[in-house]
Protein backbone atom coordinates (compact mmCIF):
# COMPACT_ATOMS: atom_id res chain seq x y z
CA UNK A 1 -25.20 -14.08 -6.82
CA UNK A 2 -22.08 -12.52 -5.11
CA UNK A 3 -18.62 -12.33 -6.44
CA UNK A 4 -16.22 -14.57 -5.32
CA UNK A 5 -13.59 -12.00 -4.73
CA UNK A 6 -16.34 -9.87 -2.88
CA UNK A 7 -17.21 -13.28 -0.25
CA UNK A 8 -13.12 -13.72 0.28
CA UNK A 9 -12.94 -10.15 1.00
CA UNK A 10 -15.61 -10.12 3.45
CA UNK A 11 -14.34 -13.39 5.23
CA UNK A 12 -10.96 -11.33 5.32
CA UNK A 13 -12.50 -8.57 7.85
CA UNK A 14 -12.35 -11.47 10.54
CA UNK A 15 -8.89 -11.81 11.66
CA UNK A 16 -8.61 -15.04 12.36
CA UNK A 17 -9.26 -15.77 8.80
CA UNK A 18 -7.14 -13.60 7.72
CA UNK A 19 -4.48 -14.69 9.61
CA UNK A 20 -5.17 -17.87 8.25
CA UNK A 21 -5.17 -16.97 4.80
CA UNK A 22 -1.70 -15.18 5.13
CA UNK A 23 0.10 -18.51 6.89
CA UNK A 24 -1.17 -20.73 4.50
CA UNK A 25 0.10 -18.57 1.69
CA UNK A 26 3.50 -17.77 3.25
CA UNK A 27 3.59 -21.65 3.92
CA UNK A 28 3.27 -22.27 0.42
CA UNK A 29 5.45 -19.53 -0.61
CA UNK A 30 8.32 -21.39 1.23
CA UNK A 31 7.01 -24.60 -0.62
CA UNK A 32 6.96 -23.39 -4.47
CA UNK A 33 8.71 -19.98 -4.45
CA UNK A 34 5.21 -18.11 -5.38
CA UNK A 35 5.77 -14.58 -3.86
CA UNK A 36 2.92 -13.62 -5.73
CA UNK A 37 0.31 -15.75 -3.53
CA UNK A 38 1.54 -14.27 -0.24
CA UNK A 39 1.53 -10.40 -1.87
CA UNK A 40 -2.26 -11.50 -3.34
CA UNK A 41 -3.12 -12.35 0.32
CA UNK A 42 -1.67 -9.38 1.50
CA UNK A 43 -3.74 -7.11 -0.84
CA UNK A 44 -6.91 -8.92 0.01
CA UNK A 45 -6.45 -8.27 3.13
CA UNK A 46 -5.57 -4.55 3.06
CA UNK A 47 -8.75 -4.48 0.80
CA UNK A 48 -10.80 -5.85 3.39
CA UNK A 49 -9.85 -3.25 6.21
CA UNK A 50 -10.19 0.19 4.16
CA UNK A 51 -8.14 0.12 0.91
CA UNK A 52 -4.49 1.09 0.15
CA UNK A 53 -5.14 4.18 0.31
CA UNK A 54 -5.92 3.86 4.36
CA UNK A 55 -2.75 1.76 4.60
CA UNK A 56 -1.26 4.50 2.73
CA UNK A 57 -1.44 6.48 5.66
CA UNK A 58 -0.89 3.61 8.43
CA UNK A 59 2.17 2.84 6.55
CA UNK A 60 3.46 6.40 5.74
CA UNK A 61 4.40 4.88 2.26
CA UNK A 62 2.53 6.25 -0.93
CA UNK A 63 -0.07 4.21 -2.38
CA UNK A 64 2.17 4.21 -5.76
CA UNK A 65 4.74 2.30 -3.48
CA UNK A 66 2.28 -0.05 -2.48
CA UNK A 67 0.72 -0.52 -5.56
CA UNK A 68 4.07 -1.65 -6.69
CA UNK A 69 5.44 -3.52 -3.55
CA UNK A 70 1.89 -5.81 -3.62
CA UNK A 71 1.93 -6.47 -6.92
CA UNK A 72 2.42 -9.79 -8.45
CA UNK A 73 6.15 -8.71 -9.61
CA UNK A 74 6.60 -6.83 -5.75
CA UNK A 75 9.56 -7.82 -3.68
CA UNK A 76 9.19 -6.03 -0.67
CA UNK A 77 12.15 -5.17 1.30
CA UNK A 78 11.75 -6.48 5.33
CA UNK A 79 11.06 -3.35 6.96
CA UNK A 80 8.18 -2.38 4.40
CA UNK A 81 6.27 -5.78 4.83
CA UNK A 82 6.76 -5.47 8.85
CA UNK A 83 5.36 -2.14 8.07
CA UNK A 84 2.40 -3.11 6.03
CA UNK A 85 1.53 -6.48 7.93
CA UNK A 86 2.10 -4.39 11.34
CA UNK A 87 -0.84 -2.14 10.46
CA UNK A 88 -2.97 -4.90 9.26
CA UNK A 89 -2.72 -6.14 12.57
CA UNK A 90 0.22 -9.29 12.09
CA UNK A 91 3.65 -9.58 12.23
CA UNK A 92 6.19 -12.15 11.04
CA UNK A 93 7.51 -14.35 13.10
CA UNK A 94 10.00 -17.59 12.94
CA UNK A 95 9.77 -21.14 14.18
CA UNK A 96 11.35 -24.41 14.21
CA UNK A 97 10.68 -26.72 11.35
CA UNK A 98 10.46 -30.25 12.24
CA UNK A 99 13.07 -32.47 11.54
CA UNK A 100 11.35 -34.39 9.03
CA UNK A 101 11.19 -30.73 6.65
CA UNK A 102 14.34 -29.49 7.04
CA UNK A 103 16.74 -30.04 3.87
């Protein structure tokens, strides 16, 4: 029987799931707060496609950094997540919210 985390990381190789995975966690980041989620999905992700240590060297940033930034106490400044979801393959972007979910 296979892992759990072993069948999310393989799903996470297709990048249309993983961009999936990432919105849905930034979504609910904006919900509850949970930086955590997003920075899991992150990870996952970076698993999937070679390790830290090859987004070590994508990112220029040492895979101590990155331990750190990703973990579930990270707070990554803006120009190291652009970095890090840049050579996953994504990049942030902003849109309108509807009227209905704006406070």
């Amino acid at each position: 029987m296979r892992d759990y985390r072993d069948f999310v990381t393989e799903r996470m190789r297709n990048t249309d799931e993983a961009e999936e995975y990432l919105r849905c966690s930034l979504d609910e980041h904006f919900k509850d707060g949970n930086t955590e989620a997003f920075l899991t999905a992150i990870r996952t992700i970076a698993k999937a496609q070679g390790g830290i240590t090859k987004l070590s060297r994508q990112t220029d940033l040492n895979r101590q950094t990155l331990y750190r930034t990703l973990s579930p106490k990270g707070n990554p400044r803006i120009n190291t997540l652009r970095s890090i979801l840049q050579s996953l393959g994504f990049r942030l972007s902003i849109e309108p919210l509807s009227a209905d979910s704006r406070v």
